[in-house]
C-alpha atoms as a PDB file:
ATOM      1  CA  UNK A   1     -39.656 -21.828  -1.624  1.00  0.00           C
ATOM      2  CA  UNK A   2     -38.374 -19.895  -4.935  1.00  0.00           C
ATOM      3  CA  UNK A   3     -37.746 -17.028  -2.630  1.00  0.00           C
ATOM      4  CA  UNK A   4     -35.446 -18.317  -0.588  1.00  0.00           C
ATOM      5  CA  UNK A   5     -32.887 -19.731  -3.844  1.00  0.00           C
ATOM      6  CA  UNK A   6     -31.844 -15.748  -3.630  1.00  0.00           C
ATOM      7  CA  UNK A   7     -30.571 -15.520  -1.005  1.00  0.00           C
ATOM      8  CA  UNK A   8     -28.845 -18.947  -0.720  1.00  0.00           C
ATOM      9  CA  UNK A   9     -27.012 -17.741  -3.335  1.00  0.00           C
ATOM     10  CA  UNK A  10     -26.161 -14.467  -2.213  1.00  0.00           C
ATOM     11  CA  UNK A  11     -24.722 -15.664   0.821  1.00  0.00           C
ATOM     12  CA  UNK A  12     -22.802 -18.720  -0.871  1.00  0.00           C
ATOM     13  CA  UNK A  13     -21.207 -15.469  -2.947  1.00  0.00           C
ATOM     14  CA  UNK A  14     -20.535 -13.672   0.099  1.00  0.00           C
ATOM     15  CA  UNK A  15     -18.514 -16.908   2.191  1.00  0.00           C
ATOM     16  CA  UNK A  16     -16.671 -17.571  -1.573  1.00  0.00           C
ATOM     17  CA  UNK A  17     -15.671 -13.993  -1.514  1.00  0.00           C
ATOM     18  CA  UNK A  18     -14.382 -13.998   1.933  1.00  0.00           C
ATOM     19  CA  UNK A  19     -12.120 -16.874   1.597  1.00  0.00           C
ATOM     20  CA  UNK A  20     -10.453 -15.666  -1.919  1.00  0.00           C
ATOM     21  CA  UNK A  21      -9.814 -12.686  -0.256  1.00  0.00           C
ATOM     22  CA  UNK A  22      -8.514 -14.360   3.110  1.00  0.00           C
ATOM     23  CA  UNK A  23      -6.454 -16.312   1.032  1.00  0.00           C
ATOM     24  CA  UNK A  24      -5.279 -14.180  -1.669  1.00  0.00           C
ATOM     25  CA  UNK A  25      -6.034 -10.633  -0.925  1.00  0.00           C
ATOM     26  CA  UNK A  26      -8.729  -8.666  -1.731  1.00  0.00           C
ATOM     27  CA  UNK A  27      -6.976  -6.775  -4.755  1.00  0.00           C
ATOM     28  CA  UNK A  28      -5.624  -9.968  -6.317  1.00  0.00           C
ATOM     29  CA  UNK A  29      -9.353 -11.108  -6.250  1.00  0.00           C
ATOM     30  CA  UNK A  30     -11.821 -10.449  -9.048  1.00  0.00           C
ATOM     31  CA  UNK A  31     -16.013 -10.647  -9.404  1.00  0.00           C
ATOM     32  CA  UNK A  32     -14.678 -13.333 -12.322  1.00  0.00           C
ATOM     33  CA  UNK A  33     -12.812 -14.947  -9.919  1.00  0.00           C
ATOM     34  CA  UNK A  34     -15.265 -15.519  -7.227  1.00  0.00           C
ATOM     35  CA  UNK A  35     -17.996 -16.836  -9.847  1.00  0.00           C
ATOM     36  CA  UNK A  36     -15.542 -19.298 -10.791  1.00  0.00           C
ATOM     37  CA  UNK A  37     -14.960 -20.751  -7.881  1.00  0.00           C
ATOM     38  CA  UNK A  38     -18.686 -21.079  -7.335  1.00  0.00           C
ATOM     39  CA  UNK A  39     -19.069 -22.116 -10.266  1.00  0.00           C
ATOM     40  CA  UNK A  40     -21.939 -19.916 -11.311  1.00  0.00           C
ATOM     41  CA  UNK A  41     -21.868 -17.134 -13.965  1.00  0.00           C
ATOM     42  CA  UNK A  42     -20.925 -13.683 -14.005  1.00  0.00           C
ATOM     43  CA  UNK A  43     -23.894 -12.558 -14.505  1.00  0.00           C
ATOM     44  CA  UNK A  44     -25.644 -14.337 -11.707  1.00  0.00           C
ATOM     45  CA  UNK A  45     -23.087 -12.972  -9.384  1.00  0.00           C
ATOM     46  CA  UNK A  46     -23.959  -9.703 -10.645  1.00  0.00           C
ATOM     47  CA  UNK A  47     -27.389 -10.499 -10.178  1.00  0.00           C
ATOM     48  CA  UNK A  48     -27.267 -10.269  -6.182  1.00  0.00           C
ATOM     49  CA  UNK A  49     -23.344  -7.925  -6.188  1.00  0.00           C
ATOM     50  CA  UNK A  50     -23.630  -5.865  -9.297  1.00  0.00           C
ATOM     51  CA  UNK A  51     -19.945  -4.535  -8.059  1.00  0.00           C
ATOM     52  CA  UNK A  52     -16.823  -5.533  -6.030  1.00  0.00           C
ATOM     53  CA  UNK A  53     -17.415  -3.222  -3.422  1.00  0.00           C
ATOM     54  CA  UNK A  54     -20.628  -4.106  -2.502  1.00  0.00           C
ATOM     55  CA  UNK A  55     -19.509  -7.827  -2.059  1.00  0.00           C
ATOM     56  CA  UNK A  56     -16.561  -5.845   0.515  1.00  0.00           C
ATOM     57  CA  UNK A  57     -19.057  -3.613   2.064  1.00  0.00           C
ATOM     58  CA  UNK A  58     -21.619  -7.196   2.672  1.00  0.00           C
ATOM     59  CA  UNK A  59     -18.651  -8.198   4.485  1.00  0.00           C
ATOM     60  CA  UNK A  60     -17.419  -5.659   6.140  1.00  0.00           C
ATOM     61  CA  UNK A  61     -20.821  -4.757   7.272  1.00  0.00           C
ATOM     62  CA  UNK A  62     -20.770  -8.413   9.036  1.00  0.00           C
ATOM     63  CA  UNK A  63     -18.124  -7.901  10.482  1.00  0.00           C
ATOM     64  CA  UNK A  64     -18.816  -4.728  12.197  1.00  0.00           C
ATOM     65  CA  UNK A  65     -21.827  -6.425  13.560  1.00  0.00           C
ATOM     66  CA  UNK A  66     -19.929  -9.370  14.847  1.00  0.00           C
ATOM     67  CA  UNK A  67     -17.304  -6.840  16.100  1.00  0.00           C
ATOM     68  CA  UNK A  68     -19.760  -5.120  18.097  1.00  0.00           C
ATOM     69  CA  UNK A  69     -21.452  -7.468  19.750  1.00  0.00           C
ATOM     70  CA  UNK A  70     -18.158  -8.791  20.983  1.00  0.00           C
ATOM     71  CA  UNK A  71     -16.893  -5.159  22.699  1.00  0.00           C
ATOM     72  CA  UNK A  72     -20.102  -4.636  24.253  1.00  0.00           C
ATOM     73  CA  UNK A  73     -18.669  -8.154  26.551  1.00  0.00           C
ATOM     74  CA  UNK A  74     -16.048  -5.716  27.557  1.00  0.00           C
ATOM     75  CA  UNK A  75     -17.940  -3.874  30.548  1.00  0.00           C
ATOM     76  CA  UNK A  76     -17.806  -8.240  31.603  1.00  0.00           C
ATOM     77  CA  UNK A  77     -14.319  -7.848  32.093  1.00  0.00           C
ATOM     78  CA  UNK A  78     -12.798  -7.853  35.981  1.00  0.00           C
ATOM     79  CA  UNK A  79      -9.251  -9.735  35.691  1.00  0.00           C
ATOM     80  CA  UNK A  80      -6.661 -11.143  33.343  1.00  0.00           C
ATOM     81  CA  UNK A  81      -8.644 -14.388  32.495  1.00  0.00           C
ATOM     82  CA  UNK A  82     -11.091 -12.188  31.453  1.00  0.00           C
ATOM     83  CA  UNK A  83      -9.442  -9.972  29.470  1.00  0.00           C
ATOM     84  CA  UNK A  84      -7.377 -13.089  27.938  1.00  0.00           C
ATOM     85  CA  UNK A  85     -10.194 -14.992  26.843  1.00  0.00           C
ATOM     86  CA  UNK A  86     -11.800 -11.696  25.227  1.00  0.00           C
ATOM     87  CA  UNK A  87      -8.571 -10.699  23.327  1.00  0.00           C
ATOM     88  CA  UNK A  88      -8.047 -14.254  22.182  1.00  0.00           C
ATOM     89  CA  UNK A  89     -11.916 -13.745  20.819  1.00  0.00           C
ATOM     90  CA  UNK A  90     -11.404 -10.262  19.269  1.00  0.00           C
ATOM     91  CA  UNK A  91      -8.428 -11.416  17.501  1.00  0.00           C
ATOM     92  CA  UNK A  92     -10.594 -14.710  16.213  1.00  0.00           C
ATOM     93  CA  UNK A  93     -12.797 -12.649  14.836  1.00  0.00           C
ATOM     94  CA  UNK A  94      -9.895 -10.565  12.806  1.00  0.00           C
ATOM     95  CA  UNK A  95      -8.358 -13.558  11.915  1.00  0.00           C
ATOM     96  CA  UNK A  96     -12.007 -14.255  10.187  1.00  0.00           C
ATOM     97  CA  UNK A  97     -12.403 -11.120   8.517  1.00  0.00           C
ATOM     98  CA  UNK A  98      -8.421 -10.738   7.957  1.00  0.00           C
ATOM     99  CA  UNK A  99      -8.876  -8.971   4.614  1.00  0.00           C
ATOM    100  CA  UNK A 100      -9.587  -6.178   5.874  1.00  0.00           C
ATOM    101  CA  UNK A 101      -6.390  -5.969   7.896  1.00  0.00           C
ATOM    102  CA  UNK A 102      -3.997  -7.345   5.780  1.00  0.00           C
ATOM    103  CA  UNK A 103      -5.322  -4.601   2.900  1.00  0.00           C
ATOM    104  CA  UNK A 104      -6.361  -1.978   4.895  1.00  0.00           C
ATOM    105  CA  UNK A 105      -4.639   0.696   3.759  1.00  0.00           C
ATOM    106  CA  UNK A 106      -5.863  -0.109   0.033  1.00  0.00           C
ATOM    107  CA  UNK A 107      -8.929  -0.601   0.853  1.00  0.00           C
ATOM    108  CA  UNK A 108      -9.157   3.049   2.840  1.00  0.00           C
ATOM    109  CA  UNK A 109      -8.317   4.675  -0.022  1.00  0.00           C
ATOM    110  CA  UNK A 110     -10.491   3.482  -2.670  1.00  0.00           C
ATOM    111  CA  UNK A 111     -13.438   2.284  -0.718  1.00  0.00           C
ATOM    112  CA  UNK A 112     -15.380   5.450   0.914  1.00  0.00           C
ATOM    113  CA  UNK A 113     -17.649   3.004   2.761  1.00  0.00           C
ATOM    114  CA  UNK A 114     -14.500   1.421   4.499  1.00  0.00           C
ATOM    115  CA  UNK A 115     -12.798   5.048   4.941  1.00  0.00           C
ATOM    116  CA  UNK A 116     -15.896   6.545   7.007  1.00  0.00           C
ATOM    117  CA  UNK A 117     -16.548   3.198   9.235  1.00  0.00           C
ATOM    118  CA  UNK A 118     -13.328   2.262  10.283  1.00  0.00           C
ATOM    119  CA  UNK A 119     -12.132   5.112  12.160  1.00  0.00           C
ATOM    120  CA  UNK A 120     -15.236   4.646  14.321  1.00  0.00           C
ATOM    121  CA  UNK A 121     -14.214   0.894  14.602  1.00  0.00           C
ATOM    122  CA  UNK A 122     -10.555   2.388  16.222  1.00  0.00           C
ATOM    123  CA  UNK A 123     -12.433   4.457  18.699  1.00  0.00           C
ATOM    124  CA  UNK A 124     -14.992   1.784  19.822  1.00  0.00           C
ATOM    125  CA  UNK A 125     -12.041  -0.533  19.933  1.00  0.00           C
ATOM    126  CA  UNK A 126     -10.148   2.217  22.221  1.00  0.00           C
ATOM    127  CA  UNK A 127     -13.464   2.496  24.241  1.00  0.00           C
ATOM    128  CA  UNK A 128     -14.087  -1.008  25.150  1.00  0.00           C
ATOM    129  CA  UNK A 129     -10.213  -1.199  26.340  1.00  0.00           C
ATOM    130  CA  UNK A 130     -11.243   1.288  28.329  1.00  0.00           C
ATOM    131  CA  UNK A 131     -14.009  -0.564  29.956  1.00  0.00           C
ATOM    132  CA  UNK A 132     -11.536  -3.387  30.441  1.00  0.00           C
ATOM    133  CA  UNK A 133      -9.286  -1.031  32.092  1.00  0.00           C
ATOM    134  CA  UNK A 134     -11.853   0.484  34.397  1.00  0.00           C
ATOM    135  CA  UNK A 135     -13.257  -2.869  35.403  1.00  0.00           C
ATOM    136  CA  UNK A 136      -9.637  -4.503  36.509  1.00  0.00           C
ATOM    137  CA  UNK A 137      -9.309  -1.706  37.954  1.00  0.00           C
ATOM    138  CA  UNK A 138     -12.204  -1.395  39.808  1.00  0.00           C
ATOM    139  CA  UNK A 139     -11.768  -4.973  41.031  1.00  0.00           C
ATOM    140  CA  UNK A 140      -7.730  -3.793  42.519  1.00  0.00           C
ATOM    141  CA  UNK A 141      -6.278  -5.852  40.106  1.00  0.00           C
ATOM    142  CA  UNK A 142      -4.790  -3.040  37.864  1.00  0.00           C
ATOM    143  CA  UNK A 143      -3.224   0.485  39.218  1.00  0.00           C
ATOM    144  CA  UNK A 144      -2.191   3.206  36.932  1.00  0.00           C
ATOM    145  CA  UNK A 145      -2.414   7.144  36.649  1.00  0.00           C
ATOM    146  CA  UNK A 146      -6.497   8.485  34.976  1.00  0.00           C
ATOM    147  CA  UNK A 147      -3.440  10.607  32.441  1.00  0.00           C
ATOM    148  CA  UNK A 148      -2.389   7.357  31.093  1.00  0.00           C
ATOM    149  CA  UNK A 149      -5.500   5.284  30.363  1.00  0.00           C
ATOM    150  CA  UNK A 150      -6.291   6.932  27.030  1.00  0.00           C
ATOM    151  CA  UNK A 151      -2.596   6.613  25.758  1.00  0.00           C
ATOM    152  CA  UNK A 152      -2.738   2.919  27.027  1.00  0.00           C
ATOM    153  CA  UNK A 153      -5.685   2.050  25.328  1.00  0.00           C
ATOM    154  CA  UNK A 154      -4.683   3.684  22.233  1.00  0.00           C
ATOM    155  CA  UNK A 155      -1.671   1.637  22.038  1.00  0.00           C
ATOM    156  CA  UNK A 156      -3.444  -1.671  22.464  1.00  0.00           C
ATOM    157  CA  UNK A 157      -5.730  -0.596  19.803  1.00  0.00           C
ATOM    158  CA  UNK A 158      -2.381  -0.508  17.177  1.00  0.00           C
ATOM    159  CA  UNK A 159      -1.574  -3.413  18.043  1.00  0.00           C
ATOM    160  CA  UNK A 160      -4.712  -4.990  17.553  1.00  0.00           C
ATOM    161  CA  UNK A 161      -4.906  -3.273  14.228  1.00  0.00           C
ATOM    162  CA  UNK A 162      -2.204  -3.872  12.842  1.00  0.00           C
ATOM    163  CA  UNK A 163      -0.795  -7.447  14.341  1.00  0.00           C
ATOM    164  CA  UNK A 164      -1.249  -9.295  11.404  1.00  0.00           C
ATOM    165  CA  UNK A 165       0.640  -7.213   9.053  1.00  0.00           C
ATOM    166  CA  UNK A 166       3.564  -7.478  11.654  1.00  0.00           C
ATOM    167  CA  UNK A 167       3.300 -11.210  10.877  1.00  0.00           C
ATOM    168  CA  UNK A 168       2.991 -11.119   7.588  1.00  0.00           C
ATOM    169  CA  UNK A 169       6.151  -9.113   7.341  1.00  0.00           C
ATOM    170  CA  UNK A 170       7.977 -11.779   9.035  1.00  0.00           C
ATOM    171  CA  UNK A 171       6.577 -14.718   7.320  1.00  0.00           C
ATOM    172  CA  UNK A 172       4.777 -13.791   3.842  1.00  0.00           C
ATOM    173  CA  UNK A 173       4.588 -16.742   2.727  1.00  0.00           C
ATOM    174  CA  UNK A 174       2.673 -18.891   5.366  1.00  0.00           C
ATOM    175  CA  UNK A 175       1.732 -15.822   7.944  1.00  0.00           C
ATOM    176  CA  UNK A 176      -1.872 -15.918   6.723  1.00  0.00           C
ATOM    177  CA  UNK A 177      -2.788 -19.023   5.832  1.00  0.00           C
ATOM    178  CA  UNK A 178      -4.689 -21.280   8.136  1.00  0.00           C
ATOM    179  CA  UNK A 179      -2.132 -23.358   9.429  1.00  0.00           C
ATOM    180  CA  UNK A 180      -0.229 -21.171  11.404  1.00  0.00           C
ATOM    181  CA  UNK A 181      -3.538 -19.210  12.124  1.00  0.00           C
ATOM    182  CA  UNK A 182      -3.606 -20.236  16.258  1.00  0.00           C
ATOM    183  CA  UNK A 183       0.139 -19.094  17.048  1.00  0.00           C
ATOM    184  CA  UNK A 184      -0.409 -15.583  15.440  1.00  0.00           C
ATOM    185  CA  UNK A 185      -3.574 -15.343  17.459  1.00  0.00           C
ATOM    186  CA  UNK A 186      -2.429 -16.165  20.683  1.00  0.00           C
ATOM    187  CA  UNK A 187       0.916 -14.049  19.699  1.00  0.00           C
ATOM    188  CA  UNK A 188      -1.377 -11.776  19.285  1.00  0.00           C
ATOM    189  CA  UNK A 189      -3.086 -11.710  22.295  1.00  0.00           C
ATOM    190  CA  UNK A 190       0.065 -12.003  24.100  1.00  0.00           C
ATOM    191  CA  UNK A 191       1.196  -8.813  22.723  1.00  0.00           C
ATOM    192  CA  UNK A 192      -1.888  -6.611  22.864  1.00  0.00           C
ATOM    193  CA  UNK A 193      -1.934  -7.623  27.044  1.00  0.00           C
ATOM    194  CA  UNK A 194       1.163  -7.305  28.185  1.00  0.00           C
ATOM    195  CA  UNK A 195       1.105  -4.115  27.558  1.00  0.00           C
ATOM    196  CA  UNK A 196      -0.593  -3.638  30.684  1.00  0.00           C
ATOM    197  CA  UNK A 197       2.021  -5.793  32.450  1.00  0.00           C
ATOM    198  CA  UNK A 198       3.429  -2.926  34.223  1.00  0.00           C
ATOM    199  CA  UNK A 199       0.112  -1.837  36.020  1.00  0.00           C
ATOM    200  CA  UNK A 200      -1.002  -4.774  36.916  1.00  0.00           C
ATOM    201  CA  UNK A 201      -1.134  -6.334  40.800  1.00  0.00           C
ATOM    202  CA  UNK A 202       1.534  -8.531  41.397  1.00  0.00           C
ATOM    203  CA  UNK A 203      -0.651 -11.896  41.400  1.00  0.00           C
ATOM    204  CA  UNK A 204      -2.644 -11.197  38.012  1.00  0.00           C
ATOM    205  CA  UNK A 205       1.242 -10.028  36.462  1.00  0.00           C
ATOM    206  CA  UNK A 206       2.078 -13.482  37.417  1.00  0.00           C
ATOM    207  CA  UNK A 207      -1.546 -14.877  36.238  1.00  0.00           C
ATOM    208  CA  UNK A 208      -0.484 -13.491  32.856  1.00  0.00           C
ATOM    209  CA  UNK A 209       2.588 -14.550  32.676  1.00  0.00           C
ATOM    210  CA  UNK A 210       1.329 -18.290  33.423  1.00  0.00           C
ATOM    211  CA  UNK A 211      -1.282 -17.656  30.610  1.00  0.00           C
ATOM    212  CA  UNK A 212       1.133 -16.642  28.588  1.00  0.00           C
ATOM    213  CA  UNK A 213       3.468 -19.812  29.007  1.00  0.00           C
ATOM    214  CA  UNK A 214       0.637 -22.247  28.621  1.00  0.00           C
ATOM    215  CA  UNK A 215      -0.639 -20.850  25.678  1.00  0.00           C
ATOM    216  CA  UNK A 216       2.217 -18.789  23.719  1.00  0.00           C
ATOM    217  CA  UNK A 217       5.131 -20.959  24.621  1.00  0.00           C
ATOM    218  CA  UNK A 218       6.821 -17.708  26.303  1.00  0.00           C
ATOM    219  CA  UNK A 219       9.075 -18.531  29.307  1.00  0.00           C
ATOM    220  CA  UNK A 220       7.929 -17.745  32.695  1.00  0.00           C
ATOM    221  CA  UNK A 221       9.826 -14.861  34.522  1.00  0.00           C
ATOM    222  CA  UNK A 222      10.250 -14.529  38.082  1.00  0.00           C
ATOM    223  CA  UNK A 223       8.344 -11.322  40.540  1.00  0.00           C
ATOM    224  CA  UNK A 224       9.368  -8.327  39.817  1.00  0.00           C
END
């Protein structure tokens, strides 16, 4: 049983440190800090994370496995319920590690682990929008040119990647707490699919739009 104290502790560390950093940001967020709130020492935290980064790279490392298992669901995707309901997921689960996205750029250029994973996580996130291209459009419900799928995809992956910081421009003060958590998600989602709008059949367009009006609050529009 003394075994297991350990690692109880380690991951109480690890959820503390995730939620200072979701709340605050990850620079504004010290080792100190995080003990405090536990209400442990220092030196206990240092115990199981003798440094910052390895408390970021715990985390991180989660959430490339969570990440993962979620785009491998993307070969599952046929039509725009589908692809809603796995966007609204993908951005739940960067909404849960949203750290990483609202300091990104800080954290690529002073944490190596960070700087040699994340591109990959780009190009897996381009791949499995990919998939979900492929398999609407395999089904007939989406129509466009092989020349633009990779452009397409690419897009989507920006705006996946960089969502959040669009809201937090608009609202710093509240964009990133949870409160208004559920309307930047589903904005979010909103966005990131209607960017294949233009390619889609007429009935899933319309499917989408519906979606869009029962979830996001966005108006209907009529056929093109």
């Amino acid at each position: 049983m003394a075994k297991k104290a350990p690692r109880r502790t380690a991951q109480r560390i690890l959820e503390a440190a995730l939620d200072l950093f979701n709340r605050f940001g990850e620079p504004n967020v010290s080792t100190t800090l995080v003990a405090a709130e536990l209400r442990i020492s220092p030196g206990n935290l240092y115990y199981h994370y003798p440094a910052k980064d390895e408390l970021i790279n715990r985390l991180y490392e989660s959430y490339e496995t969570e990440l993962n298992e979620l785009l491998h669901a993307s070969s599952g995707v046929h039509d725009v319920e589908d692809a809603w309901f796995f966007m609204h997921s993908l951005f739940e689960l960067i909404w849960r590690y949203r750290f990483l996205y609202r300091d990104l750029n800080d954290l690529l250029s002073k944490n190596r682990h960070i700087e040699t994973h994340f591109q990959q996580v780009l190009e897996d996130k381009a791949t499995a929008i990919r998939a979900i291209i492929a398999g609407m459009a395999e089904a007939g419900h989406l129509q466009l040119d092989e020349r633009e799928v990779d452009p397409l995809a690419q897009s989507m992956v920006v705006v996946l990647t960089y969502w959040l910081s669009y809201e937090y421009v608009r609202n710093p003060r509240q964009a990133l707490e949870p409160g208004p958590a559920q309307g930047a998600m589903l904005r979010g989602a909103h966005h990131t699919l209607h960017l294949l709008a233009p390619y889609l059949a007429s009935e899933q367009r319309l499917h989408l739009l519906a979606l869009s009006n029962a979830y996001v609050g966005e108006p209907e529009l009529e056929p093109a």
